[in-house]
C-alpha atoms as a PDB file:
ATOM      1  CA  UNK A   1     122.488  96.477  96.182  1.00  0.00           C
ATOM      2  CA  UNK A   2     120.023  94.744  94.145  1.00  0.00           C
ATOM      3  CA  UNK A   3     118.437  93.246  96.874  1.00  0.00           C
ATOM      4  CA  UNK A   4     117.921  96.578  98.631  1.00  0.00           C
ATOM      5  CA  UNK A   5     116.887  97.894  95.034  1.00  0.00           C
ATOM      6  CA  UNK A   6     114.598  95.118  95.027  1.00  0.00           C
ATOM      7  CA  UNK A   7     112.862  96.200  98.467  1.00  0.00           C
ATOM      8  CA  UNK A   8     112.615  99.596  97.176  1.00  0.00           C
ATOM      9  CA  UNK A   9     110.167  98.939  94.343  1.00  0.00           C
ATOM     10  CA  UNK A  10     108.453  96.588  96.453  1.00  0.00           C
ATOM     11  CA  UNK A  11     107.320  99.337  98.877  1.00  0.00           C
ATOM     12  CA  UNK A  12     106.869 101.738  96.262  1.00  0.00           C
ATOM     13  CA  UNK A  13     104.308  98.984  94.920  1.00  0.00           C
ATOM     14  CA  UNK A  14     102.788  98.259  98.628  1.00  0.00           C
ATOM     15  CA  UNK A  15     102.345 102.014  98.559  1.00  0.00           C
ATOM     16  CA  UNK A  16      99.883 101.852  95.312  1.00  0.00           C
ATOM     17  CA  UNK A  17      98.174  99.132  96.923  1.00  0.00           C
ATOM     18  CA  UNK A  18      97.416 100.886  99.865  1.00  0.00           C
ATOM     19  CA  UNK A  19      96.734 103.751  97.909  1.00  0.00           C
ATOM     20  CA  UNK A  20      93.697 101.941  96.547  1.00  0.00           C
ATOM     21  CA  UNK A  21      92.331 101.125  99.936  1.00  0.00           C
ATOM     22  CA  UNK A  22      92.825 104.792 101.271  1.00  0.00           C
ATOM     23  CA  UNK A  23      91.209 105.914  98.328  1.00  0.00           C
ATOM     24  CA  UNK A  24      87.895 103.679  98.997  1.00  0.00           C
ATOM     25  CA  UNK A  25      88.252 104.875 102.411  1.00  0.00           C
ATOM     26  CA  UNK A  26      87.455 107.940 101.287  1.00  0.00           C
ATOM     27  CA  UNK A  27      85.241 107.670  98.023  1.00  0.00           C
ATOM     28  CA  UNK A  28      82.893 105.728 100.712  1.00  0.00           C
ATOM     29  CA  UNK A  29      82.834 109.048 102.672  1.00  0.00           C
ATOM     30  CA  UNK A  30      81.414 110.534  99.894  1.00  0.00           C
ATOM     31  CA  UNK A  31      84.174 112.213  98.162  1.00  0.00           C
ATOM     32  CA  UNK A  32      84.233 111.904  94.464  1.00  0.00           C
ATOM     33  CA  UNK A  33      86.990 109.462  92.690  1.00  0.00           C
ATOM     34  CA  UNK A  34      88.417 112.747  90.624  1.00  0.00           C
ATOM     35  CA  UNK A  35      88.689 114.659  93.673  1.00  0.00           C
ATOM     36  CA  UNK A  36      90.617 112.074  95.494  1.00  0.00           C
ATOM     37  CA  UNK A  37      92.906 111.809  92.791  1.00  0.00           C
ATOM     38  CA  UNK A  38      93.616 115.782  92.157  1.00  0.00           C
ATOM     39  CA  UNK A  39      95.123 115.140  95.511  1.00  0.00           C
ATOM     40  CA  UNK A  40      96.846 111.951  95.381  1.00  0.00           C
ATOM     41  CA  UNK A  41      98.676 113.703  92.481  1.00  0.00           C
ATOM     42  CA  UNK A  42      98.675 117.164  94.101  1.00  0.00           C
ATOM     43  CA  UNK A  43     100.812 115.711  97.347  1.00  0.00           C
ATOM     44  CA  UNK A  44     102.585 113.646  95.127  1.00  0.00           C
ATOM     45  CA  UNK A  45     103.762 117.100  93.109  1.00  0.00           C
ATOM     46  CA  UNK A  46     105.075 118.736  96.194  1.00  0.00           C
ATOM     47  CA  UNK A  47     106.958 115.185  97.007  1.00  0.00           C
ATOM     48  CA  UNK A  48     108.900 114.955  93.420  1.00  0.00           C
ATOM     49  CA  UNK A  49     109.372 118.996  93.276  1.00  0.00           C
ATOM     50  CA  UNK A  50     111.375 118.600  96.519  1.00  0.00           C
ATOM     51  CA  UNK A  51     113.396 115.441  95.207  1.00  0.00           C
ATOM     52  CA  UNK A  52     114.028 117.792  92.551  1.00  0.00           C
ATOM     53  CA  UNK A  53     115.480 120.697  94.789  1.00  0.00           C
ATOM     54  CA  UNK A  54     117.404 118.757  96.385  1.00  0.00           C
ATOM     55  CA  UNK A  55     119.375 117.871  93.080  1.00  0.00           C
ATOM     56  CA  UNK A  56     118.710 120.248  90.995  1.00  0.00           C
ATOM     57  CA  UNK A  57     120.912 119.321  88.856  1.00  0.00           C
ATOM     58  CA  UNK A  58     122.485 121.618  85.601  1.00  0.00           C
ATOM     59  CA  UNK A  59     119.596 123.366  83.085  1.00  0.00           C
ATOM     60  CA  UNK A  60     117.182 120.466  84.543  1.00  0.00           C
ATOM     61  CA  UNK A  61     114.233 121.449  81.885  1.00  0.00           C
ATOM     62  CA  UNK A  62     116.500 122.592  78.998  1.00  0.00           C
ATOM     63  CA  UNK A  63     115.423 119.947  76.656  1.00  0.00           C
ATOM     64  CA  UNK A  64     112.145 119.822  74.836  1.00  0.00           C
ATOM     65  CA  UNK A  65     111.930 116.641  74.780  1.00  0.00           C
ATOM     66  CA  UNK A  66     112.191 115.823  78.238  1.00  0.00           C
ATOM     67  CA  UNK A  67     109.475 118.185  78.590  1.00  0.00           C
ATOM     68  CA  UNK A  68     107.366 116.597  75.160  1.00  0.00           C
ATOM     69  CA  UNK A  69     107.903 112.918  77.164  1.00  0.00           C
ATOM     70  CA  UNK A  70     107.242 114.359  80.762  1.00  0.00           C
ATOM     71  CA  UNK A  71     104.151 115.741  79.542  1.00  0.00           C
ATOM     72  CA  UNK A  72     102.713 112.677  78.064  1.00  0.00           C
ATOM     73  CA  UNK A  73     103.738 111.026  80.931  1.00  0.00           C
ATOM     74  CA  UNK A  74     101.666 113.253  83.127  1.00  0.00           C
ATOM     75  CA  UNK A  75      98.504 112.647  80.964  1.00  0.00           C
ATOM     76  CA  UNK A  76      98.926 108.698  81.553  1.00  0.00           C
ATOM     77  CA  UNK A  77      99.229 109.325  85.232  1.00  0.00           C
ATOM     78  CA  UNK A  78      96.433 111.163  85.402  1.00  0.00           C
ATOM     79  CA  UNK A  79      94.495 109.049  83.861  1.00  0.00           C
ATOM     80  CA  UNK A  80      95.716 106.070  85.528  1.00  0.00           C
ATOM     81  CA  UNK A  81      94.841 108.009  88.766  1.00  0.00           C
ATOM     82  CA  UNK A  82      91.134 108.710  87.412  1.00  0.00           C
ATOM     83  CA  UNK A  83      90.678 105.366  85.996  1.00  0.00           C
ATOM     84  CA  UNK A  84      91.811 103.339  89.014  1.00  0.00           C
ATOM     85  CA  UNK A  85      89.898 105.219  91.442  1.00  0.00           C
ATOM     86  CA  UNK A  86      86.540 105.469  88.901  1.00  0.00           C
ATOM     87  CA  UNK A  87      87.454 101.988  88.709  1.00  0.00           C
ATOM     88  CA  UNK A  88      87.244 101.140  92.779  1.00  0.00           C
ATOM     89  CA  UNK A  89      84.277 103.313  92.751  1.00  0.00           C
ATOM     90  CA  UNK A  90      82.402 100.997  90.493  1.00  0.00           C
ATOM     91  CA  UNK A  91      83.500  97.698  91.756  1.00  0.00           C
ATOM     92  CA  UNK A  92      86.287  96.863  93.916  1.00  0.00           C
ATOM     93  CA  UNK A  93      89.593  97.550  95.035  1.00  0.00           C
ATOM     94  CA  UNK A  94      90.734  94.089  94.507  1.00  0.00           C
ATOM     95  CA  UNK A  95      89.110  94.134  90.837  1.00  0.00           C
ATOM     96  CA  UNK A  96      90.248  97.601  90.183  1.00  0.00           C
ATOM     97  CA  UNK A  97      93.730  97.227  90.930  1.00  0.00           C
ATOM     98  CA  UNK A  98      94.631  94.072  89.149  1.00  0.00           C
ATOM     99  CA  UNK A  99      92.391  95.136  85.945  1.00  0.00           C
ATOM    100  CA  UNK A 100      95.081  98.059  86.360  1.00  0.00           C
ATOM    101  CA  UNK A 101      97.639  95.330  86.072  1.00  0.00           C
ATOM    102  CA  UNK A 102      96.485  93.928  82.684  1.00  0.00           C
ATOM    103  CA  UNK A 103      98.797  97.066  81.029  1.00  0.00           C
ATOM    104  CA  UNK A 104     101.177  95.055  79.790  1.00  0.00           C
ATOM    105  CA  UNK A 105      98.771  92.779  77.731  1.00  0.00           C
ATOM    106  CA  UNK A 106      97.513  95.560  75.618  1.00  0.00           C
ATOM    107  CA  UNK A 107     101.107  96.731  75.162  1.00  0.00           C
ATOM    108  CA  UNK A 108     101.918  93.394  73.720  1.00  0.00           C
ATOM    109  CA  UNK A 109      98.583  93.509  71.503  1.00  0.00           C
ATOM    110  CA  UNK A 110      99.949  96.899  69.774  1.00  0.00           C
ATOM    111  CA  UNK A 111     103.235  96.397  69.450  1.00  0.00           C
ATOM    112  CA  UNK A 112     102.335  92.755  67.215  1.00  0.00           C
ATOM    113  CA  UNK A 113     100.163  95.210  65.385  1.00  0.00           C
ATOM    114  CA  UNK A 114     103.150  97.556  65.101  1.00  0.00           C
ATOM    115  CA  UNK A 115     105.475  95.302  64.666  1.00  0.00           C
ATOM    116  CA  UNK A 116     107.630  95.845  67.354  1.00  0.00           C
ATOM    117  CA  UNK A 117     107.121  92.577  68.910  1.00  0.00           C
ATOM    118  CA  UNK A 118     107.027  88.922  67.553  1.00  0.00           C
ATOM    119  CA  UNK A 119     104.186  87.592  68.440  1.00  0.00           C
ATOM    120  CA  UNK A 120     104.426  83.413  69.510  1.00  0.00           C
ATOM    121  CA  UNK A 121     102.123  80.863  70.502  1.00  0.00           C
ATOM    122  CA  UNK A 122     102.999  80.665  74.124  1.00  0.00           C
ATOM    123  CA  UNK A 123     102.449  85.017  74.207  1.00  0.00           C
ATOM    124  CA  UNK A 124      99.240  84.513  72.509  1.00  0.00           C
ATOM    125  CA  UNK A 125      98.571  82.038  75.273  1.00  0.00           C
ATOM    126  CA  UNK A 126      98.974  84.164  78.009  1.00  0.00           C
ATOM    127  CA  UNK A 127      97.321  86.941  76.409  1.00  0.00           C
ATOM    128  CA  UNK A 128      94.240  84.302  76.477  1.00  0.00           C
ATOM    129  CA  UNK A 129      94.540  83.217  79.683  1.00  0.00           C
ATOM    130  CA  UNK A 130      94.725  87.064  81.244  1.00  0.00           C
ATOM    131  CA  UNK A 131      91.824  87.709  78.785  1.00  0.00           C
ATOM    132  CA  UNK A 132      89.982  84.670  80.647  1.00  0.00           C
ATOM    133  CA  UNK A 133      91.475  85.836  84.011  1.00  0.00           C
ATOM    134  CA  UNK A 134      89.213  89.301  82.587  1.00  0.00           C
ATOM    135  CA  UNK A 135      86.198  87.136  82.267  1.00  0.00           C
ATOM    136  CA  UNK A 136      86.002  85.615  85.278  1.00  0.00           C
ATOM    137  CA  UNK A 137      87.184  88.922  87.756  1.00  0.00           C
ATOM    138  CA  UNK A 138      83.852  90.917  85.970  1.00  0.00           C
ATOM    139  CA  UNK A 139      81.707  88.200  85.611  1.00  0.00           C
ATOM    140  CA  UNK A 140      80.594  89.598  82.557  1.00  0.00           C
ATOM    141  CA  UNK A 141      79.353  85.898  82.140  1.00  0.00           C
ATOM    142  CA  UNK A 142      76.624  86.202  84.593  1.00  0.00           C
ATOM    143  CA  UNK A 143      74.235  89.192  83.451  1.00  0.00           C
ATOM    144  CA  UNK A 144      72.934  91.139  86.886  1.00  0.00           C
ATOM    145  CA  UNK A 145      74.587  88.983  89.170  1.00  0.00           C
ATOM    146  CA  UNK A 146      78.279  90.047  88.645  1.00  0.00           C
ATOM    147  CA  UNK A 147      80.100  92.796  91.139  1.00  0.00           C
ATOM    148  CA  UNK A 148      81.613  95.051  88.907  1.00  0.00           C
ATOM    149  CA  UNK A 149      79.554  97.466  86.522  1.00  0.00           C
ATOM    150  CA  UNK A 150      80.562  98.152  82.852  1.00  0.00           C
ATOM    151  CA  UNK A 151      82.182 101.340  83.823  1.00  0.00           C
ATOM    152  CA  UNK A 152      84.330 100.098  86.470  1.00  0.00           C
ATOM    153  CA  UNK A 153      85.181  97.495  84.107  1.00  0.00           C
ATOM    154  CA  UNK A 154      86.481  99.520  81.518  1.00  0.00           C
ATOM    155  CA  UNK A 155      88.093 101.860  84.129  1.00  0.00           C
ATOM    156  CA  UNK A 156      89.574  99.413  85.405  1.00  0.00           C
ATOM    157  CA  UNK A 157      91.386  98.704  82.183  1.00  0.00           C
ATOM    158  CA  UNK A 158      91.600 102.184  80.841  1.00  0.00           C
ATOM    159  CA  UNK A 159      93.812 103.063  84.085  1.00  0.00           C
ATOM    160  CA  UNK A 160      96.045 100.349  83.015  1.00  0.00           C
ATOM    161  CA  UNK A 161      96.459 101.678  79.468  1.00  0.00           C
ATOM    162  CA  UNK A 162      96.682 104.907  81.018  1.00  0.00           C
ATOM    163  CA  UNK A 163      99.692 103.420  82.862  1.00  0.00           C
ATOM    164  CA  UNK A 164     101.455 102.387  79.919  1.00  0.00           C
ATOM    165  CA  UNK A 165     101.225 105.534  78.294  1.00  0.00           C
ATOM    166  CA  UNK A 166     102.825 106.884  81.554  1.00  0.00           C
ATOM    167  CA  UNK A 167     106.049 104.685  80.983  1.00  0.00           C
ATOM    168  CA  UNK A 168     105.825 105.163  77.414  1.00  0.00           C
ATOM    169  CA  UNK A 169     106.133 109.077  77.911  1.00  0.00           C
ATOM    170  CA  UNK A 170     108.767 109.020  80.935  1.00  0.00           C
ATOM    171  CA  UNK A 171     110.965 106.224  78.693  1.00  0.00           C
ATOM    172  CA  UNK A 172     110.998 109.056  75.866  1.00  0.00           C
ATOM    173  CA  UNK A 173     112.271 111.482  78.561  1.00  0.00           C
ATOM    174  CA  UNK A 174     114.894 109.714  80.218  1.00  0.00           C
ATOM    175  CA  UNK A 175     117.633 109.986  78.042  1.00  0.00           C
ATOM    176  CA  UNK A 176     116.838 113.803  78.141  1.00  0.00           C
ATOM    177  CA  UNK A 177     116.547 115.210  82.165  1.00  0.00           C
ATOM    178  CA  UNK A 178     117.023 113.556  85.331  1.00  0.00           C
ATOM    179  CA  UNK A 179     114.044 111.704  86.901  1.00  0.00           C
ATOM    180  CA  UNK A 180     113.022 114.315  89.398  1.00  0.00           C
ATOM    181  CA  UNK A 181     112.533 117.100  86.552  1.00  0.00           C
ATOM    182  CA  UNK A 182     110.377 114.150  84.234  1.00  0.00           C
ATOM    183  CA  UNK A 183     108.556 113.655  87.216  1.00  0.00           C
ATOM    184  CA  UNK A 184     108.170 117.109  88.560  1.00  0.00           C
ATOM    185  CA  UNK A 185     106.719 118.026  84.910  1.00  0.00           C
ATOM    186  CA  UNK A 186     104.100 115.201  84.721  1.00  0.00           C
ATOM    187  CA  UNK A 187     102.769 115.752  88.299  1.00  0.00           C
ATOM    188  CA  UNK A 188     102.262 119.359  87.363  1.00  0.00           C
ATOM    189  CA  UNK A 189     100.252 118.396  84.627  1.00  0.00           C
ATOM    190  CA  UNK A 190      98.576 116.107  86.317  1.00  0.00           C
ATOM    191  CA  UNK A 191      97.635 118.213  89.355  1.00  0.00           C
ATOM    192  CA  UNK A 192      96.496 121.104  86.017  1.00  0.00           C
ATOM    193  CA  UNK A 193      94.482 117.937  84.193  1.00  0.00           C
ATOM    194  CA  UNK A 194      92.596 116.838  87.226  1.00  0.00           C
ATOM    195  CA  UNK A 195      91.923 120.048  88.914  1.00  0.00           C
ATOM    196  CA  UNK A 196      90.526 121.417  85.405  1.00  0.00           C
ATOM    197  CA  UNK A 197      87.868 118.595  85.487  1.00  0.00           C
ATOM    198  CA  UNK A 198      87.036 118.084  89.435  1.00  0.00           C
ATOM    199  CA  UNK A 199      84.689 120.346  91.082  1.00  0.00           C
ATOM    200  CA  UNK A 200      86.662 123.483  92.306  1.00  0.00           C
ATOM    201  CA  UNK A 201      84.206 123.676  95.862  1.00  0.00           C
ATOM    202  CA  UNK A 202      84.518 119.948  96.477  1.00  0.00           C
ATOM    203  CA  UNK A 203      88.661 120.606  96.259  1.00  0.00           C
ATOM    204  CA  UNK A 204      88.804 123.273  98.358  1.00  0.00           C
ATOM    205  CA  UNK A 205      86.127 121.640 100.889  1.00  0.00           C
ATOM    206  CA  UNK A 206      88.500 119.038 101.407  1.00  0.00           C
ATOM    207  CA  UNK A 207      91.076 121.563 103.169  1.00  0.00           C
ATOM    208  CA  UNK A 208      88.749 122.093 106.017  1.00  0.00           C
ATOM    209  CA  UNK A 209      87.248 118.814 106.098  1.00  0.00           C
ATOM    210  CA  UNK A 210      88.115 115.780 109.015  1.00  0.00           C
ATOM    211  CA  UNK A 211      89.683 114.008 106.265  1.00  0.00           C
ATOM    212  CA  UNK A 212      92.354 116.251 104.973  1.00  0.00           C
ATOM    213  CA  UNK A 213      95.135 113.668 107.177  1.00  0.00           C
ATOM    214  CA  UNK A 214      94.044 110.813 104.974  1.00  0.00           C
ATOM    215  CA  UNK A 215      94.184 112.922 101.749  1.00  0.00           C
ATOM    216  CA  UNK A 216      97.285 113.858 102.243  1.00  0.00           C
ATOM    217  CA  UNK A 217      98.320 110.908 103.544  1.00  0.00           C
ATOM    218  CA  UNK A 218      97.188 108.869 100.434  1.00  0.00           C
ATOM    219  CA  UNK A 219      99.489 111.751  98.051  1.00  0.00           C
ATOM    220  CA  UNK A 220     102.728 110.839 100.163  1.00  0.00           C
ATOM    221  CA  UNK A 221     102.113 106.848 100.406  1.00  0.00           C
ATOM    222  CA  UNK A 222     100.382 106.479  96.636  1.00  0.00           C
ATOM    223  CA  UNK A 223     102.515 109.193  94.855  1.00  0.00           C
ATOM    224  CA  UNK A 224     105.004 110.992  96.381  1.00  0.00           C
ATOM    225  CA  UNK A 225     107.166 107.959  98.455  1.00  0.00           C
ATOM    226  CA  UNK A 226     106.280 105.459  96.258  1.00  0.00           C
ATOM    227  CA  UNK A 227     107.199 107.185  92.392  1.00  0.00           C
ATOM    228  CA  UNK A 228     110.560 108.229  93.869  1.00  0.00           C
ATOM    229  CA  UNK A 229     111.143 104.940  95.321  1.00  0.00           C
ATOM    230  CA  UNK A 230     110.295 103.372  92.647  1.00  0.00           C
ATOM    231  CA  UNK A 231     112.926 105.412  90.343  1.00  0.00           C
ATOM    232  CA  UNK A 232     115.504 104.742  92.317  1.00  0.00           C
ATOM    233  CA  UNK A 233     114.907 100.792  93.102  1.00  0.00           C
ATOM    234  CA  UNK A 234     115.032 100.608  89.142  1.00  0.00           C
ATOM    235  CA  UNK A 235     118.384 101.669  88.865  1.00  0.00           C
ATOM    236  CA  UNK A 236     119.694  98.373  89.949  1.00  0.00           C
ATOM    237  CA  UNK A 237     117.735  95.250  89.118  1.00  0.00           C
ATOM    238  CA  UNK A 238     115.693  94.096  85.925  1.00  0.00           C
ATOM    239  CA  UNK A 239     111.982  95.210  84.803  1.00  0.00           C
ATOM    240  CA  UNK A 240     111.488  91.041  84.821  1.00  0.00           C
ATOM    241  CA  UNK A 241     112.224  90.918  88.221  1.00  0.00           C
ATOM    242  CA  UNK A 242     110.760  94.355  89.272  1.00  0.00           C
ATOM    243  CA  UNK A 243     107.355  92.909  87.369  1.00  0.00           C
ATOM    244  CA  UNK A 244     107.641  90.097  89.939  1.00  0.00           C
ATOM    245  CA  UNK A 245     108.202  92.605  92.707  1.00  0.00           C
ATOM    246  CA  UNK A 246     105.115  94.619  91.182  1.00  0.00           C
ATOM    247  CA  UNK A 247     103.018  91.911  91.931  1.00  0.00           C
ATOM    248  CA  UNK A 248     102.283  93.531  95.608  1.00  0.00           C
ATOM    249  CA  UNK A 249     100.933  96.038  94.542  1.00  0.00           C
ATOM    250  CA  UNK A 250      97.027  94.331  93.490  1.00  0.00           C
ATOM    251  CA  UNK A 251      97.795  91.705  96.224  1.00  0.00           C
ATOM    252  CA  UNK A 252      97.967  94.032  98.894  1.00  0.00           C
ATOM    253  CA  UNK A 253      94.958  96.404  97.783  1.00  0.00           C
ATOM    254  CA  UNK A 254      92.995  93.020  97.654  1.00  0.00           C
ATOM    255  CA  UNK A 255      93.797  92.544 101.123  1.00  0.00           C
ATOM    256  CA  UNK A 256      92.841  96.143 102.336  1.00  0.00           C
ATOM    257  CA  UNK A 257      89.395  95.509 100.682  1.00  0.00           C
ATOM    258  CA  UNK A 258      88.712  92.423 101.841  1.00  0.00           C
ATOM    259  CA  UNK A 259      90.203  93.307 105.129  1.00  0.00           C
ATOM    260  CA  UNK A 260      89.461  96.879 105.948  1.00  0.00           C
ATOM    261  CA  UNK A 261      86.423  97.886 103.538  1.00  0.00           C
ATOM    262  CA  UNK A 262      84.545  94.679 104.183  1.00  0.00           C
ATOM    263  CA  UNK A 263      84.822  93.410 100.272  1.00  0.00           C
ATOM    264  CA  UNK A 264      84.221  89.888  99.012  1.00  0.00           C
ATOM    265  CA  UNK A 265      85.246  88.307  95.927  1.00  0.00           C
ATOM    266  CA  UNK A 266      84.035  84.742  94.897  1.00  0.00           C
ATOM    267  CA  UNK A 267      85.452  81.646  93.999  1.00  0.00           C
ATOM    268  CA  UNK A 268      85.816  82.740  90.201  1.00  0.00           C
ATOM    269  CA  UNK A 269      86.916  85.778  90.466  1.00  0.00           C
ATOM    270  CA  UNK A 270      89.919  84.923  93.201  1.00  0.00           C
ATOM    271  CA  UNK A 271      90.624  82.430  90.233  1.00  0.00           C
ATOM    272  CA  UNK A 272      90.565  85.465  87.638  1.00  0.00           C
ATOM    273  CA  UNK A 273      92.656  87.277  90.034  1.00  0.00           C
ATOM    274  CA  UNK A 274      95.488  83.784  89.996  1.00  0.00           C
ATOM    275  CA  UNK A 275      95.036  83.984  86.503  1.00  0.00           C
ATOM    276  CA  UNK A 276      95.622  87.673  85.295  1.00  0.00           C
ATOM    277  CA  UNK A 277      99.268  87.654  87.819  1.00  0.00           C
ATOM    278  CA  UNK A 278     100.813  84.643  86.762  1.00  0.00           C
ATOM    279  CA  UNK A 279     100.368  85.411  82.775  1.00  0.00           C
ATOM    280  CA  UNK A 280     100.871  88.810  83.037  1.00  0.00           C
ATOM    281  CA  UNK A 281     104.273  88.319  85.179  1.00  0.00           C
ATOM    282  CA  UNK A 282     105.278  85.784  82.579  1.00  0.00           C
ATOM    283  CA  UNK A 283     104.602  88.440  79.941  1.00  0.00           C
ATOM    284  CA  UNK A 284     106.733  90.891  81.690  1.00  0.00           C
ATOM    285  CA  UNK A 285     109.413  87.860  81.563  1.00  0.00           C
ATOM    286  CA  UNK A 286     109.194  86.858  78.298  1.00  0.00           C
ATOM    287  CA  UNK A 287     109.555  90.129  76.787  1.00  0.00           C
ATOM    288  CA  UNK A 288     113.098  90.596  77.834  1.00  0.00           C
ATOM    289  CA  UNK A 289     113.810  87.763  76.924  1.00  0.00           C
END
């Protein structure tokens, strides 16, 4: 079971990586990133909102705070949606997605300030090392010559912070509903959040445009499948070893831009890229332990 568990959240995280690449796919067509991501979250609402009917369960949004939790929730995955694909828009998918993956550094940084985590030499190592893995991916260090802009820099990272408030929100929840009503909440407020600030024409262009197979094929592959995959392949192994498992996720939208959008990354940066896994994963180890 854990093995198959296992498998689970690694195509739930193959699914966000190729999420990324479908999403470049189309920001290159000339859609815009919050567009895109109304409808990554859009397809992924009528994905959970089915899980949900088809468990229903007993009073599923009695408590309010399942519906307090889901709600923050669905303000970090909206953001995380904007951010990442603001993020690709400005850079890279291979730089976007694994500046995403920093999340759990800036977790760590908080919770020392909050004292909810001991901080130790070898966690303020890591931290360093992602923090140098940072350096290098941007190439802040070379003024005019580096890849990535400020913004998609800062993206970049915001969609991981964005992420962690996501968790944060749907770990407040959980004790409270079943997954499919925490979820079904969030996506509704994403799909509200991201609607609200996208262009209403450029939303409903997309419903007559060539590309409405690939929109809707990013909301069931980036949101839909993969979130309810995900759930469930949690159920029966460890966040240490689904952090490992995780690690497909940037991996495999590196590969789709390199591959399929014709991206390159240099030397450095595939360094900064070596870096920012490794210490991160050991992060995700070392704090349950």
């Amino acid at each position: 079971m854990a093995t198959r568990s296992a498998l689970l959240v690694m195509l739930a995280s193959l699914g966000w990586g190729l999420s990324g690449g479908m999403a470049g796919v189309l920001m290159a067509a000339g859609w815009p990133p919050l567009v895109v991501s109304f409808y990554r979250g859009a397809v992924g609402l009528v994905c959970v909102a089915g899980w949900l009917a088809l468990r229903p369960g007993h009073r599923p949004f009695a408590s309010r705070r399942l519906w307090g939790g889901a709600v923050v929730a669905g303000l970090g995955v909206a953001g995380n949606f904007a951010f990442y694909f603001i993020s690709i828009a400005q850079g890279s998918v291979a730089v976007a997605a694994t500046l995403m993956y920093c999340a759990p550094v800036f977790v760590y940084l908080v919770s020392f300030v909050g004292g909810l985590e001991r901080p130790t030499p070898g966690k303020w190592a890591a931290i360093a090392a992602t923090l140098l893995g940072i350096v290098l991916l941007t190439e802040v260090y070379a003024a005019g010559a580096g890849s990535v802009t400020l913004v998609g820099g800062v993206a970049g990272l915001l969609a991981g912070l964005s992420y962690a408030v996501f968790i944060f929100g749907f770990t407040y929840a959980a004790p409270h509903g079943s997954p499919q009503a925490i979820l079904t909440v969030a996506f509704a407020v994403l799909a509200a959040v991201l609607l609200a600030l996208a262009e209403v024409g450029q939303v409903y262009a997309v419903l007559s445009d060539r590309y409405l197979p690939l929109f809707v094929l990013l909301g069931l592959v980036g949101a839909g499948g993969s979130f309810v995959l995900y759930v469930i392949g949690l159920r029966r192994i460890s966040p240490a070893v689904a952090s490992i498992v995780a690690m497909v996720e940037p991996v495999t939208a590196s590969l789709f831009g390199v591959a399929v959008l014709g991206e390159t990354l240099a030397a450095g940066q595939l360094l900064g890229i070596g870096l920012i896994l490794v210490t991160v994963t050991a992060l995700s180890f070392s704090s349950r332990g």
